[in-house]
Protein backbone atom coordinates (compact mmCIF):
# COMPACT_ATOMS: atom_id res chain seq x y z
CA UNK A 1 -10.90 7.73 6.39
CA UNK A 2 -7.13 8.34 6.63
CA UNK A 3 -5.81 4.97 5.56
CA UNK A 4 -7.26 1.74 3.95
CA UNK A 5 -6.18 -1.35 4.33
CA UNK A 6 -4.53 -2.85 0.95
CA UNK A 7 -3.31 -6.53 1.61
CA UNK A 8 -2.13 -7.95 4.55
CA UNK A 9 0.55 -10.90 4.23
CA UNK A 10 0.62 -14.10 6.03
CA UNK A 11 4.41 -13.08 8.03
CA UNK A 12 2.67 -9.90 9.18
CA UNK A 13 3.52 -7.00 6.80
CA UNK A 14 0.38 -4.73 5.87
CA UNK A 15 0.37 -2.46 3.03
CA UNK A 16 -2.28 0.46 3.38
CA UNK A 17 -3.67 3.43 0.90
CA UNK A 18 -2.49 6.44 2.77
CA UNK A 19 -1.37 9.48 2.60
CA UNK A 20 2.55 10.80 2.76
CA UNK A 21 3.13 12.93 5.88
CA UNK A 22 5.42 15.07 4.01
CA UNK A 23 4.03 15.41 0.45
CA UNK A 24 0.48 15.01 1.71
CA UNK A 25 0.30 13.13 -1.39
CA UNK A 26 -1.70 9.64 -2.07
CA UNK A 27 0.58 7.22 -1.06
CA UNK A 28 1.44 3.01 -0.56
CA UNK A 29 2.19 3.09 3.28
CA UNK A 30 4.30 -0.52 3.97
CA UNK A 31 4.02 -1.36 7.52
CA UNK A 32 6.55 -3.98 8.14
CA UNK A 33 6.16 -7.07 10.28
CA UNK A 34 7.09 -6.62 13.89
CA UNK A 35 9.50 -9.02 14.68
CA UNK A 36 11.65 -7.14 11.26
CA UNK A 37 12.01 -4.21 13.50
CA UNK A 38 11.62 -1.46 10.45
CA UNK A 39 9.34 1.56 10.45
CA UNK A 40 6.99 2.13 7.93
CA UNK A 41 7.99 3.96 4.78
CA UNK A 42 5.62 5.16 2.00
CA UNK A 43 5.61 5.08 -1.75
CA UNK A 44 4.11 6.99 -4.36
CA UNK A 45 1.54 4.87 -6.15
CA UNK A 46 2.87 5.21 -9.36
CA UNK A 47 6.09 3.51 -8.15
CA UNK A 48 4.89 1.06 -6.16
CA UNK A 49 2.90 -0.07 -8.96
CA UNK A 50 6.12 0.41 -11.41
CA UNK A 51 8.29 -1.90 -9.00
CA UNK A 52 6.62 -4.84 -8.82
CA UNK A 53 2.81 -4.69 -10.29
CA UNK A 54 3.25 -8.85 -10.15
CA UNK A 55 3.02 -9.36 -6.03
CA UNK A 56 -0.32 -9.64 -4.44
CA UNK A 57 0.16 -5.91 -2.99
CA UNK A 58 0.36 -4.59 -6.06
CA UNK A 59 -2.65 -6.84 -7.20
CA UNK A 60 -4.51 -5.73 -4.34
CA UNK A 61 -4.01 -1.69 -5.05
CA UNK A 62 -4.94 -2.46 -8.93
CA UNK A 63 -8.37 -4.36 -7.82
CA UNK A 64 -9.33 -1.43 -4.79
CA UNK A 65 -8.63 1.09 -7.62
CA UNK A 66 -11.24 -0.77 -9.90
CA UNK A 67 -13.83 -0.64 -7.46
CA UNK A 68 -13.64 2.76 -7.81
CA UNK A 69 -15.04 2.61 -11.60
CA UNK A 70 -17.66 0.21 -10.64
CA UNK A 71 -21.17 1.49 -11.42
């Protein structure tokens, strides 16, 4: 698996567990709506989850990370 889907949002912008091409580090990939015109950028976990732990990305990440404890 390269990348996992996080949370998708109703105006089209998916957030995904990845990995940053440069860093090769575990990253927050945003992939931005089309109709914005952006590329995706990624974030480091830690500050993705530091910059806004409230939004239902965030919440997302925190709940796929508990599964991960689950027996």
């Amino acid at each position: 698996m390269t990348e996992r889907v996080i949370c998708e949002s109703s105006n089209g912008d998916v957030w995904l567990l990845s990995r940053d091409p440069v860093s090769k580090m575990p990253a927050v990939k945003h992939r931005p709506n089309v109709s914005s015109g952006g590329g995706s950028s990624y974030t480091e976990i830690g500050n993705f989850l530091r910059n806004g732990a409230n939004g239902p990305e965030h919440q997302a990440l925190l709940h796929l990370i508990g599964t991960l404890l689950d027996g």
